[in-house]
C-alpha atoms as a PDB file:
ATOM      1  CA  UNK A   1       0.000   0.000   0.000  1.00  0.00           C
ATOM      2  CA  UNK A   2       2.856   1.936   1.121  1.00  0.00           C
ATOM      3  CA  UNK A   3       4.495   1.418  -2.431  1.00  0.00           C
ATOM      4  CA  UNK A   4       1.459   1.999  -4.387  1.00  0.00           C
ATOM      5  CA  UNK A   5       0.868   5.933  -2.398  1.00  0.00           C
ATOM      6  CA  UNK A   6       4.902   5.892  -3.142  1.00  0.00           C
ATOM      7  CA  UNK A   7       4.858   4.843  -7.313  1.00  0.00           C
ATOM      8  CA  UNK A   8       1.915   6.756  -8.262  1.00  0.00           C
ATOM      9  CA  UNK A   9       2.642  10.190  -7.655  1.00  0.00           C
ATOM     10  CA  UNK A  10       6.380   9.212  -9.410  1.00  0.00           C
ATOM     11  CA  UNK A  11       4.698   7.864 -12.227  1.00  0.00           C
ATOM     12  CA  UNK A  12       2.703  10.920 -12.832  1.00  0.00           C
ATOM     13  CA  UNK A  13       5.406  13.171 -12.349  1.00  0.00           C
ATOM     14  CA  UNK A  14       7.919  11.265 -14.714  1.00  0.00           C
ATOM     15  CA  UNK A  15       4.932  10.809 -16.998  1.00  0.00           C
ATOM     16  CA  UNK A  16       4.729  14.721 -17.262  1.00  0.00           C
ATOM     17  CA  UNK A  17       8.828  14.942 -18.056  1.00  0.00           C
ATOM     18  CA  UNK A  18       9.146  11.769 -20.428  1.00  0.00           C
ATOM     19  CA  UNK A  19       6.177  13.753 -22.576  1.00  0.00           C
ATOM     20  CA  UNK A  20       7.926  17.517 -22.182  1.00  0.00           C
ATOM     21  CA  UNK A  21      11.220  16.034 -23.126  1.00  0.00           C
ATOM     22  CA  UNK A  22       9.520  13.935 -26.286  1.00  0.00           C
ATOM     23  CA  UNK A  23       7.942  16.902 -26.961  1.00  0.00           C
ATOM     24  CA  UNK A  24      10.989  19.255 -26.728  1.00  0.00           C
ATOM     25  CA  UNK A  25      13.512  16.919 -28.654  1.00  0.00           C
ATOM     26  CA  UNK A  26      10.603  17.337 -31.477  1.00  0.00           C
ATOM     27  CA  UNK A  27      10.329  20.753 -31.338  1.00  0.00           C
ATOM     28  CA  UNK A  28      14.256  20.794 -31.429  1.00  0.00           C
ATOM     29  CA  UNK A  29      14.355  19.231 -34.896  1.00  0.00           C
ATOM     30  CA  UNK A  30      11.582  21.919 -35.938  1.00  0.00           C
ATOM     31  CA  UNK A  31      13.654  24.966 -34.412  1.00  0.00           C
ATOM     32  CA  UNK A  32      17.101  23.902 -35.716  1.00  0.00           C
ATOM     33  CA  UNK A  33      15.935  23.631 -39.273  1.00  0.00           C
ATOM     34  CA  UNK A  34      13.750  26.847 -39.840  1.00  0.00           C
ATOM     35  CA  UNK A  35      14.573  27.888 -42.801  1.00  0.00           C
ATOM     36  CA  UNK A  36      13.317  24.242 -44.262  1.00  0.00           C
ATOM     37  CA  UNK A  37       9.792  25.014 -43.496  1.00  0.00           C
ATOM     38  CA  UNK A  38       9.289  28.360 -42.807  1.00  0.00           C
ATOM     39  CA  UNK A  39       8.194  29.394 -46.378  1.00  0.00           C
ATOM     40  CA  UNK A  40       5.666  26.383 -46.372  1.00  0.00           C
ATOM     41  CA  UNK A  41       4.304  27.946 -43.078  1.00  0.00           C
ATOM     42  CA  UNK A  42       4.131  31.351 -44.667  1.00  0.00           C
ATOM     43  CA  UNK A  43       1.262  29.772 -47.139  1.00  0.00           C
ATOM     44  CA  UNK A  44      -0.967  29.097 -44.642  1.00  0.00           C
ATOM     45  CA  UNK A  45      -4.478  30.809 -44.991  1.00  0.00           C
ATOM     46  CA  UNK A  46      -6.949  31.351 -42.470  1.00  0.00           C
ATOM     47  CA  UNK A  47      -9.619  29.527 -44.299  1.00  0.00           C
ATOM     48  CA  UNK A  48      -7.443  26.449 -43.901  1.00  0.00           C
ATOM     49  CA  UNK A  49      -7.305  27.175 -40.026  1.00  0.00           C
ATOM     50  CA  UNK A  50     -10.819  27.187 -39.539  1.00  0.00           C
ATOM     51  CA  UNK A  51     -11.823  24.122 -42.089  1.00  0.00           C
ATOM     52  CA  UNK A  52      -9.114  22.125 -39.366  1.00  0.00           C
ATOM     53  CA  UNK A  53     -10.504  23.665 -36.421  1.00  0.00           C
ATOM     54  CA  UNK A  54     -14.193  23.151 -38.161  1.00  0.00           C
ATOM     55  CA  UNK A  55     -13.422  19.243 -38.623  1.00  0.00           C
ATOM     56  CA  UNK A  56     -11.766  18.599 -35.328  1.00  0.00           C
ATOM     57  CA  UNK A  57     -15.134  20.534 -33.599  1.00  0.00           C
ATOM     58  CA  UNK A  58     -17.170  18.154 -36.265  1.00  0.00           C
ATOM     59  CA  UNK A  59     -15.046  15.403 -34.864  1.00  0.00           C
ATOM     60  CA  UNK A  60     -15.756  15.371 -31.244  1.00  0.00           C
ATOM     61  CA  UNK A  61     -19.615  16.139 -32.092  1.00  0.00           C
ATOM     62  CA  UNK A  62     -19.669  12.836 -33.752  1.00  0.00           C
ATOM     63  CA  UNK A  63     -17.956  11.215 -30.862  1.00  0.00           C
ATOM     64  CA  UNK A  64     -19.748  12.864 -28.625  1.00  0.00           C
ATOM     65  CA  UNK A  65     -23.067  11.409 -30.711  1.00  0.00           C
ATOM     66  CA  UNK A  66     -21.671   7.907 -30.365  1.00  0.00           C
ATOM     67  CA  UNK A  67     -21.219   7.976 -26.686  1.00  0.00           C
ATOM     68  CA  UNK A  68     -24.857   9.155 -26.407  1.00  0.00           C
ATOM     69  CA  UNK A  69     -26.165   6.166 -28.747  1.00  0.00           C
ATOM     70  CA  UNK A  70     -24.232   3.694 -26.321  1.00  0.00           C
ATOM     71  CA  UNK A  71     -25.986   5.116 -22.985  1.00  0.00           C
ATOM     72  CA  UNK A  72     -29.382   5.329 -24.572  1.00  0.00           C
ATOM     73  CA  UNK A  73     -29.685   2.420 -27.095  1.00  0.00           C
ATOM     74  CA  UNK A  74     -30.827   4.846 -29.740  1.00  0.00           C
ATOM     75  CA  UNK A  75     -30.802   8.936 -30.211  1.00  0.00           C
ATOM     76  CA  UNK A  76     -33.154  10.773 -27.619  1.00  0.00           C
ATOM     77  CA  UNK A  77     -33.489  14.013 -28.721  1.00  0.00           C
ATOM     78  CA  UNK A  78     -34.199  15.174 -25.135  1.00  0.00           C
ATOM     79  CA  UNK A  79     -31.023  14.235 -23.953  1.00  0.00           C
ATOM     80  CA  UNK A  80     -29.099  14.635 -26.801  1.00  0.00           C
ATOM     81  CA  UNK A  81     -27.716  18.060 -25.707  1.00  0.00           C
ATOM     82  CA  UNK A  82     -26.967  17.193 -21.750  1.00  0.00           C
ATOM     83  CA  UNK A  83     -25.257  13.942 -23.172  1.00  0.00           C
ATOM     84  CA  UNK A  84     -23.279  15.771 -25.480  1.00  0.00           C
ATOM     85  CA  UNK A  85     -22.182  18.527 -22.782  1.00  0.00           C
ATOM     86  CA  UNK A  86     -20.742  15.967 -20.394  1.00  0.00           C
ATOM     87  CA  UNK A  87     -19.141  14.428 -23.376  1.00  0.00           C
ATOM     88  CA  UNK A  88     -17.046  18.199 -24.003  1.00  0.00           C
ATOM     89  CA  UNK A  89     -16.718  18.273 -19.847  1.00  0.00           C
ATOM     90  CA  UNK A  90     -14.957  15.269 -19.468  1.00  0.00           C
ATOM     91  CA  UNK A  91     -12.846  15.901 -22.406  1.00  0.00           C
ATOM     92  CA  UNK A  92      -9.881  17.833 -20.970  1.00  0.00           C
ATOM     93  CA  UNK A  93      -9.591  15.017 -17.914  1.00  0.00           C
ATOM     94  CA  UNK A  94      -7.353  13.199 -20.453  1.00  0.00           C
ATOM     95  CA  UNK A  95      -4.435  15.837 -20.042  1.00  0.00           C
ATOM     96  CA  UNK A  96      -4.382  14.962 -16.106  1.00  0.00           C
ATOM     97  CA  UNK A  97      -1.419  12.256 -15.861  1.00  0.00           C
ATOM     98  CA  UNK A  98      -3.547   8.625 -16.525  1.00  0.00           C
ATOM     99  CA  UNK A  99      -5.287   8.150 -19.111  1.00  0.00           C
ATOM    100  CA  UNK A 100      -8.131   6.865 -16.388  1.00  0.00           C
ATOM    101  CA  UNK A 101      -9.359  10.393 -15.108  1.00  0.00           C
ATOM    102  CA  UNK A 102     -11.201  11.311 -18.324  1.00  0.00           C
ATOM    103  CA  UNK A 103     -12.796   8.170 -17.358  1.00  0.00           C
ATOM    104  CA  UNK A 104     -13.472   9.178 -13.380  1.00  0.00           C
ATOM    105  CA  UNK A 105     -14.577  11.973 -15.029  1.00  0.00           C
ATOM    106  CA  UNK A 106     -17.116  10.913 -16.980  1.00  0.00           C
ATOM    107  CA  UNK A 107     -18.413   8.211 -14.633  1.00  0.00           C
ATOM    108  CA  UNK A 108     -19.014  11.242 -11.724  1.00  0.00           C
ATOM    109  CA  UNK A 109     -20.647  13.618 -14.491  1.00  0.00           C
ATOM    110  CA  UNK A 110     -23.565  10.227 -14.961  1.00  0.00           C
ATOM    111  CA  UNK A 111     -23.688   9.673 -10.744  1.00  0.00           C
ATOM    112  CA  UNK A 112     -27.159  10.806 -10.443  1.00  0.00           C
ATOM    113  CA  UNK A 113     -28.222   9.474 -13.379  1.00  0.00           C
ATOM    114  CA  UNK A 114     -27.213   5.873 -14.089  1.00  0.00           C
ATOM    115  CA  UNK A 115     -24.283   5.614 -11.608  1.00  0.00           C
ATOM    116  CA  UNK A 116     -20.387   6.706 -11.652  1.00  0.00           C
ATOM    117  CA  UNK A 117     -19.611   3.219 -12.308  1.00  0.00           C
ATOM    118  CA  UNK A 118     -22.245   1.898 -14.703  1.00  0.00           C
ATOM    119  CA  UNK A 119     -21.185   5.406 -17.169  1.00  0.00           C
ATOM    120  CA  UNK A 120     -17.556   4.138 -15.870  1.00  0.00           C
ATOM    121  CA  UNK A 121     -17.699   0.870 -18.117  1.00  0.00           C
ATOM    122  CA  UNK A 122     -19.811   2.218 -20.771  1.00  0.00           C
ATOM    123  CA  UNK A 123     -16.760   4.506 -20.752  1.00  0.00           C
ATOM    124  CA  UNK A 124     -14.392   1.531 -21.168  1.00  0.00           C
ATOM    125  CA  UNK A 125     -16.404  -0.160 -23.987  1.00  0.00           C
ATOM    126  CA  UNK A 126     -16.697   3.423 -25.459  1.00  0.00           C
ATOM    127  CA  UNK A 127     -12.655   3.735 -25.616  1.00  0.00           C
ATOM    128  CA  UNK A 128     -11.935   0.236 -25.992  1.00  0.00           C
ATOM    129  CA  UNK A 129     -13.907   0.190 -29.562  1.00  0.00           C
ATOM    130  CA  UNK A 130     -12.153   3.618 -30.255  1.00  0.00           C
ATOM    131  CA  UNK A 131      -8.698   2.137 -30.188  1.00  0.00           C
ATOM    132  CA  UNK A 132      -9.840  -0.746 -32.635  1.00  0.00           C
ATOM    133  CA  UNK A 133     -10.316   1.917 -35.031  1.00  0.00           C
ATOM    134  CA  UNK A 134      -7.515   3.393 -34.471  1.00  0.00           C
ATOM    135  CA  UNK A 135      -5.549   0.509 -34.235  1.00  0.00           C
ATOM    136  CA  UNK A 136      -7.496  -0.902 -37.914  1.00  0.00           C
ATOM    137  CA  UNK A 137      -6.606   2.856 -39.674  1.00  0.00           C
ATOM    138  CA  UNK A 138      -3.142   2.466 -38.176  1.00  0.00           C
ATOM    139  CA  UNK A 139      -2.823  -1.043 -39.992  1.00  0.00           C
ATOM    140  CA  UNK A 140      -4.064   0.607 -43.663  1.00  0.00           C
ATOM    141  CA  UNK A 141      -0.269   1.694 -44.411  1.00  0.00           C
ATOM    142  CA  UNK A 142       3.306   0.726 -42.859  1.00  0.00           C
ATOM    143  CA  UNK A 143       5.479   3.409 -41.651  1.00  0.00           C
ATOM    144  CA  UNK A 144       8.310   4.084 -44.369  1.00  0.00           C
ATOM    145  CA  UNK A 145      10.565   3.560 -41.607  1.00  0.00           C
ATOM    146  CA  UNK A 146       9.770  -0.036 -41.844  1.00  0.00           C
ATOM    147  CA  UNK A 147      11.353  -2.319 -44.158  1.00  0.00           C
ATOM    148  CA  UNK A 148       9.077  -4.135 -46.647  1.00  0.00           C
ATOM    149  CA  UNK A 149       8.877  -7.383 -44.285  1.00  0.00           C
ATOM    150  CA  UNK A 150       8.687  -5.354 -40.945  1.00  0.00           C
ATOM    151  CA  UNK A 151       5.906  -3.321 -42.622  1.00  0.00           C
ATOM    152  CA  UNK A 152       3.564  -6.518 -43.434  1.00  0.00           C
ATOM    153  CA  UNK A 153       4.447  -7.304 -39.683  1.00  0.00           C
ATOM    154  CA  UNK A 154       3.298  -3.948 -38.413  1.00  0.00           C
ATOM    155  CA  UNK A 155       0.025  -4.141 -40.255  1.00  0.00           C
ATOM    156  CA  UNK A 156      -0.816  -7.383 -39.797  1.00  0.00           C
ATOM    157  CA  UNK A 157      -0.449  -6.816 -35.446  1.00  0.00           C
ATOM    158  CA  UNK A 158      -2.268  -3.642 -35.780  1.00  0.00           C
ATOM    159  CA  UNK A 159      -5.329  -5.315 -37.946  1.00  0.00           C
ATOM    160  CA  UNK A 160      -5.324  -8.269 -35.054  1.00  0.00           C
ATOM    161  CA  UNK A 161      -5.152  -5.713 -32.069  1.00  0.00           C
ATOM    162  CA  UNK A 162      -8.095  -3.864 -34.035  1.00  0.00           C
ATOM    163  CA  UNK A 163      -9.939  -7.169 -33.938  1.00  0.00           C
ATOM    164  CA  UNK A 164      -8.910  -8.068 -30.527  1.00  0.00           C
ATOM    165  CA  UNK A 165     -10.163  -4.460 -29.291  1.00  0.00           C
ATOM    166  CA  UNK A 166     -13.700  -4.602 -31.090  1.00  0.00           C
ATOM    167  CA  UNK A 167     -14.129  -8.146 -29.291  1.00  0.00           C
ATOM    168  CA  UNK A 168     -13.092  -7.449 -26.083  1.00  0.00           C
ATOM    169  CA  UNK A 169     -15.296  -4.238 -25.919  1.00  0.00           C
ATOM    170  CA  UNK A 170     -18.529  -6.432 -27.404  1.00  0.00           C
ATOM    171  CA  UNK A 171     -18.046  -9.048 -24.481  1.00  0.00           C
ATOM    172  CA  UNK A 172     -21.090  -9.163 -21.719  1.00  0.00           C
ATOM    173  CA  UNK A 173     -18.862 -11.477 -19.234  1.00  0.00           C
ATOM    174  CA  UNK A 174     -14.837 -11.563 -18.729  1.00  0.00           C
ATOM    175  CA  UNK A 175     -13.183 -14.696 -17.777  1.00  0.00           C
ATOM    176  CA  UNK A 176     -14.778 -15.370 -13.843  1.00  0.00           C
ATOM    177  CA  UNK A 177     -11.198 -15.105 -12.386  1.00  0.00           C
ATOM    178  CA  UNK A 178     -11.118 -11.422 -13.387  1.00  0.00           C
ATOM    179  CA  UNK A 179     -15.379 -11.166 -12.687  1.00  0.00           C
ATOM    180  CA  UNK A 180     -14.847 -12.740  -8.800  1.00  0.00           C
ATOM    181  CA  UNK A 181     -12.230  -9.535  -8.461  1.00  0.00           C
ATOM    182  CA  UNK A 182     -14.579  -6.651 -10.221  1.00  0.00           C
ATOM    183  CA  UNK A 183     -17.042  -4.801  -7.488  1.00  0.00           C
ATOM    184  CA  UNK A 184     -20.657  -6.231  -7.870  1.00  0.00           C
ATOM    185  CA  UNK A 185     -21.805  -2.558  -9.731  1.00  0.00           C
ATOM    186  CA  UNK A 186     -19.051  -3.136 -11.964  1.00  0.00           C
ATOM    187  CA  UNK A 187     -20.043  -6.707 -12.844  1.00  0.00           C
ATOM    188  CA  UNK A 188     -23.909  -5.828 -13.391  1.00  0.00           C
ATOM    189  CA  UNK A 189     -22.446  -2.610 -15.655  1.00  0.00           C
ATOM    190  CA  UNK A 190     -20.563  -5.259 -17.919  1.00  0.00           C
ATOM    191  CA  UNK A 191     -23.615  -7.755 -17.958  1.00  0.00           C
ATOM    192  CA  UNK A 192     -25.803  -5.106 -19.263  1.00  0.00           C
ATOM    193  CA  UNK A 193     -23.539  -4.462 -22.565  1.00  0.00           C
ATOM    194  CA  UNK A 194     -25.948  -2.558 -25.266  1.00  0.00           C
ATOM    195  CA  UNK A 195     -27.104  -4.499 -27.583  1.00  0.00           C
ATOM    196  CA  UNK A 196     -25.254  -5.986 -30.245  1.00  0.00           C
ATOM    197  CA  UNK A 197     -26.913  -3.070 -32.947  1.00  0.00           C
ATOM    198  CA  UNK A 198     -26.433  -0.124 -30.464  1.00  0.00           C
ATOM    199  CA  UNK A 199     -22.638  -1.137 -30.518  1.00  0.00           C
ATOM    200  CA  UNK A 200     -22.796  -1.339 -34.377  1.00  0.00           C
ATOM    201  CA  UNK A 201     -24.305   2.369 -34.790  1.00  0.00           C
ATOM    202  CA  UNK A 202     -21.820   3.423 -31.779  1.00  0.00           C
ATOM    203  CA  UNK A 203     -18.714   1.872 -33.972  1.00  0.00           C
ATOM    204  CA  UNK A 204     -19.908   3.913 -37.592  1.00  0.00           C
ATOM    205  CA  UNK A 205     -20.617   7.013 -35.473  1.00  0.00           C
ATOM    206  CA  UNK A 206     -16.995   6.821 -34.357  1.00  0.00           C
ATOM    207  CA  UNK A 207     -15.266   5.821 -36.811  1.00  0.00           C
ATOM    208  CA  UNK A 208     -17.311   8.501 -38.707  1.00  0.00           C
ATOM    209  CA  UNK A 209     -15.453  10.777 -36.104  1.00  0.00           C
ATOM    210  CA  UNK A 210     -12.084   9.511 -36.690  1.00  0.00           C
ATOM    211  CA  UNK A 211     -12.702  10.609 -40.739  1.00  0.00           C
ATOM    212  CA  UNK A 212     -13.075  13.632 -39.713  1.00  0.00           C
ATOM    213  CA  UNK A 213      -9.860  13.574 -37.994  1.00  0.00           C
ATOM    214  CA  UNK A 214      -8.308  12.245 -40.701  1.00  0.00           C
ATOM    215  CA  UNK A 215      -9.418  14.991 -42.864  1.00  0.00           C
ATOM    216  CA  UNK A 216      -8.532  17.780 -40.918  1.00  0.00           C
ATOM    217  CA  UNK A 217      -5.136  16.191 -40.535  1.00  0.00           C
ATOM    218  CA  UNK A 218      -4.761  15.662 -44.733  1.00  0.00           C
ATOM    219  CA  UNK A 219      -6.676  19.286 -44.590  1.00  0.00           C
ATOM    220  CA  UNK A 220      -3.842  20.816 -42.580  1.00  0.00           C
ATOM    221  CA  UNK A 221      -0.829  18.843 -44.448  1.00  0.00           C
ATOM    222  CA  UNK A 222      -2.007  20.220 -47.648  1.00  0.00           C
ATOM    223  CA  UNK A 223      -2.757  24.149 -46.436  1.00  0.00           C
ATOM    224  CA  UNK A 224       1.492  23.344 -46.387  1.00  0.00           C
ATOM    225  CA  UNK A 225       1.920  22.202 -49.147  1.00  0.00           C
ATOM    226  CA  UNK A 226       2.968  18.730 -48.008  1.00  0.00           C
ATOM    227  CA  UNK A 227       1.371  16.331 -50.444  1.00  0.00           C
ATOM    228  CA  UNK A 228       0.600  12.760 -49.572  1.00  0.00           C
ATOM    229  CA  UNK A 229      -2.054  10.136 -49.854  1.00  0.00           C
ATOM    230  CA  UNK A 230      -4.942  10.466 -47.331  1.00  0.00           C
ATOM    231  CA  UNK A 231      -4.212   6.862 -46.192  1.00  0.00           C
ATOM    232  CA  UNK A 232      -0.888   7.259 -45.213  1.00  0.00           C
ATOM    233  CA  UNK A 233      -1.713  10.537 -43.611  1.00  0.00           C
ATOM    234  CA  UNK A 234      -4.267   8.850 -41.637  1.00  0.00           C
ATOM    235  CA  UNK A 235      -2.473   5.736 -40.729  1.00  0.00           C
ATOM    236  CA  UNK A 236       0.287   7.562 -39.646  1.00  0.00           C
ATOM    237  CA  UNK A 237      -1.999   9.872 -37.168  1.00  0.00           C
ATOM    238  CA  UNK A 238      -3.440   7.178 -35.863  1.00  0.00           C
ATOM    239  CA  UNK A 239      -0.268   5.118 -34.907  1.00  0.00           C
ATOM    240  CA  UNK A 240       1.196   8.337 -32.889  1.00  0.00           C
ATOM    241  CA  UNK A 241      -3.003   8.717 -30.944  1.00  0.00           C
ATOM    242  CA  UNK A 242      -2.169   4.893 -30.147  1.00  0.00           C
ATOM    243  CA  UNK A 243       1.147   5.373 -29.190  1.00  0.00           C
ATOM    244  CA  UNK A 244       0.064   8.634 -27.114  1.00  0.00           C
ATOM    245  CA  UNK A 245      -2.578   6.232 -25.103  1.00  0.00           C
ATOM    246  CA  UNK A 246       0.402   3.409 -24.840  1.00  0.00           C
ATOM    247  CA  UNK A 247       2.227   6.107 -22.581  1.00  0.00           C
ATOM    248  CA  UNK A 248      -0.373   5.706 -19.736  1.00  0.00           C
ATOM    249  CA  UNK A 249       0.838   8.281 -17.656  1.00  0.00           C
ATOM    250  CA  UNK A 250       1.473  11.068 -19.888  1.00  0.00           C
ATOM    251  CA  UNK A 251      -0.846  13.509 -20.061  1.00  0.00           C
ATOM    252  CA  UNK A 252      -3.215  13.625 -23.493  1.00  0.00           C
ATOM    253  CA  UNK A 253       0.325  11.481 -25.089  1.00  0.00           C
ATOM    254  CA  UNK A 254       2.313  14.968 -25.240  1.00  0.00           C
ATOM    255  CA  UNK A 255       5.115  14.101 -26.675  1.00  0.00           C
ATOM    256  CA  UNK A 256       4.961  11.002 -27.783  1.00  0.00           C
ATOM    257  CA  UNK A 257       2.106  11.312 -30.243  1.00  0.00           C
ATOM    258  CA  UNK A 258       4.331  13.811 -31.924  1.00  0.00           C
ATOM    259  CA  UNK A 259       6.859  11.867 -31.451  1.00  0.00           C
ATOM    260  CA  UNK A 260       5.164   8.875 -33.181  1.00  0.00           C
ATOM    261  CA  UNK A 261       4.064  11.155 -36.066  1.00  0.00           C
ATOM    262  CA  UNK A 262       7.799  12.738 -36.519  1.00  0.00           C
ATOM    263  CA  UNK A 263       8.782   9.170 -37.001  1.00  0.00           C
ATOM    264  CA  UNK A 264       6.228   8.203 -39.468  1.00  0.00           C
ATOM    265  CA  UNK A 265       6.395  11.556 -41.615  1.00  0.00           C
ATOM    266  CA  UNK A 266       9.993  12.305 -41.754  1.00  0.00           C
ATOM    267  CA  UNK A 267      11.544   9.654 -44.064  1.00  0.00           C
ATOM    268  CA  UNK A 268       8.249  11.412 -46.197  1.00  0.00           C
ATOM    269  CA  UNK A 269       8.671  14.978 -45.685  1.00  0.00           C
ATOM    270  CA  UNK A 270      11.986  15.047 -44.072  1.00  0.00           C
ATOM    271  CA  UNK A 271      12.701  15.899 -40.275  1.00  0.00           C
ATOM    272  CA  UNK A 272      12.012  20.051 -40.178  1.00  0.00           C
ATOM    273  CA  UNK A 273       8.811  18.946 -42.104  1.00  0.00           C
ATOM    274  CA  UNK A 274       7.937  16.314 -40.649  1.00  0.00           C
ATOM    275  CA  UNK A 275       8.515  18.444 -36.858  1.00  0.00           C
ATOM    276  CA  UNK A 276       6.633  21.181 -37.749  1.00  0.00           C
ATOM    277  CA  UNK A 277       3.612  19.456 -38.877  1.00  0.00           C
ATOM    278  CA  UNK A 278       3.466  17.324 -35.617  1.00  0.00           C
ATOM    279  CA  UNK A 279       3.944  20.259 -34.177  1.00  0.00           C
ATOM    280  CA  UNK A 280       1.139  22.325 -35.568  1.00  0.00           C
ATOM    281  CA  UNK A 281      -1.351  19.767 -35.256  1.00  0.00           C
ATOM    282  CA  UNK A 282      -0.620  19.240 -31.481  1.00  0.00           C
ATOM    283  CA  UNK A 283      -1.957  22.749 -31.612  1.00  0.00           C
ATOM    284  CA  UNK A 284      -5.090  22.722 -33.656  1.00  0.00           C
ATOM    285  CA  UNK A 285      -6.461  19.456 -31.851  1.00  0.00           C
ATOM    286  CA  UNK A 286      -5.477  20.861 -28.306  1.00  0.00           C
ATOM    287  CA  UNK A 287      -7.439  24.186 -29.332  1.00  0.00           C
ATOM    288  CA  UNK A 288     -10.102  22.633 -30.944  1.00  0.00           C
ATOM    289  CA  UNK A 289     -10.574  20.321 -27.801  1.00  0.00           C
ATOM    290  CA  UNK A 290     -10.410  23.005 -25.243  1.00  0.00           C
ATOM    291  CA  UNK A 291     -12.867  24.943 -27.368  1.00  0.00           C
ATOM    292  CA  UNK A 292     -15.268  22.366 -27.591  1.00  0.00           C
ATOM    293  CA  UNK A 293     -14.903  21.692 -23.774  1.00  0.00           C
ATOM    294  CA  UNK A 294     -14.905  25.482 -23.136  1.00  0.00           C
ATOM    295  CA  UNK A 295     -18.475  26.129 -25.100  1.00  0.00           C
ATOM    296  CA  UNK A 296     -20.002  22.325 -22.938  1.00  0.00           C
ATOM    297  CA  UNK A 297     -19.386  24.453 -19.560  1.00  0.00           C
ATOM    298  CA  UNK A 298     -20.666  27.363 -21.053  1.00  0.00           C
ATOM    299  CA  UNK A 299     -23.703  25.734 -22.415  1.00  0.00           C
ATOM    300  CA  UNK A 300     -24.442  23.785 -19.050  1.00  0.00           C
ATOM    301  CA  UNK A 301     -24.131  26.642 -16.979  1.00  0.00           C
ATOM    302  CA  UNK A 302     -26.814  28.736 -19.419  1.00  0.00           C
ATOM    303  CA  UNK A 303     -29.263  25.405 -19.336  1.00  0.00           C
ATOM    304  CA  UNK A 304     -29.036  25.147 -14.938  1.00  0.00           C
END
């Protein structure tokens, strides 16, 4: 016990440096190389700032629709709008050290509604189906790090973790050594899974979402001139998001998602390139998220 007050608050903490220090050898390759990508940044337009921000706001609204479609079964119009605020609420609890709080977060926002732990693992299947998509975009194209063979290796573990994922989030009873541990609320909130064509609609509303990701990454590549196929784009932003969640106890994956996209681009773009762009689209989602979470507080204080 003494250990586990002991490791967290370390883990947290180093979580916070091993992301600043990802985040700062990144940056390092963008600010030592300048003159490689300034021009390219110099042909950005505002109209290409606000379709990015635009898609990443369209992006969580379609996430935000899933999660509602996996509480209720189907689309209630009357609590469409509450189930959507809570959605923006919790949103920035993912840039607290462990990936859980977003979690904790959402589960207390549902207390006196369904219960913290019923929305709690709701919240899990919610993520868990997430990172299958993720982890199934991911496997569409091989890094060019990779060599040929390695590549076919990547994408064929990504397509079986994206399999893996869906199932494990679809399940209505874990194996009864793990059940006998889980808290009896926690047990009744995995036996009451939503049915098999809730979890379908919840699965095309977010992958849905993660297009519109997609795009506004592609959108925000091209408003630099940095022209590459949408897959490879896409698979590439979704290998540094899985790589972000991977690092459990660093905040929102700073760092290490850019990290993970630095890899993937530069051999592309080249390493100034390949910086910056990681680099700018840390910004636009984190503004685009803190908007969105920003106009849910704003909204639910108006509607009390």
């Amino acid at each position: 016990m003494r250990w586990s007050k002991f490791a967290r608050p370390l883990a947290r903490s180093l979580g916070w440096v091993l992301g600043l220090l990802a985040l700062g050898l990144v940056a390092s390759q963008a600010w030592s190389r300048q003159e490689q990508w300034w021009p390219l940044w110099r042909q950005l337009q505002a109209r290409d700032v606000i379709a990015v921000v635009g898609l990443c706001l369209i992006m969580q609204l379609l996430l935000g629709l899933a999660w509602h479609v996996c509480v209720h079964g189907r689309v209630v119009p009357d609590r469409l709008l509450g189930d959507q605020l809570r959605w923006g609420q919790s949103l920035l609890a993912k840039y607290l050290p462990g990936k859980i709080w977003q979690g904790v977060a959402r589960g207390a926002l549902y207390a006196h509604d369904r219960g913290a732990r019923s929305a709690f693992v709701l919240f899990v299947r919610e993520q868990l189906l997430s990172l299958g998509i993720s982890a199934l975009i991911a496997a569409a194209a091989a890094p060019a790090a990779l060599s040929p063979r390695l590549g076919v290796g990547f994408q064929g573990a990504f397509l079986l973790a994206a399999v893996a994922l869906t199932w494990i989030a679809m399940l209505r009873r874990l194996p009864d050594p793990v059940m006998d541990r889980l808290p009896p609320s926690i047990r009744i909130g995995i036996a009451e899974r939503p049915a098999a064509a809730t979890m379908r609609w919840v699965w095309l509303l977010q992958l849905a979402g993660y297009v519109a990701m997609c795009g506004a990454f592609a959108v925000l590549a091209a408003s630099f001139g940095l022209r590459l196929d949408v897959v490879r784009l896409s698979a590439a932003l979704c290998f540094a998001g899985l790589a972000g969640v991977a690092a459990l106890f660093v905040p929102a994956g700073l760092g290490v998602r850019e990290a993970g996209l630095f890899w993937c681009l530069s051999p592309l773009f080249g390493a100034a390139n390949a910086a910056m762009l990681a680099l700018a689209w840390r910004v636009a989602i984190t503004f685009a998220e803190a908007l969105f979470a920003l106009l849910s507080f704003v909204l639910s204080v108006r509607r009390r």
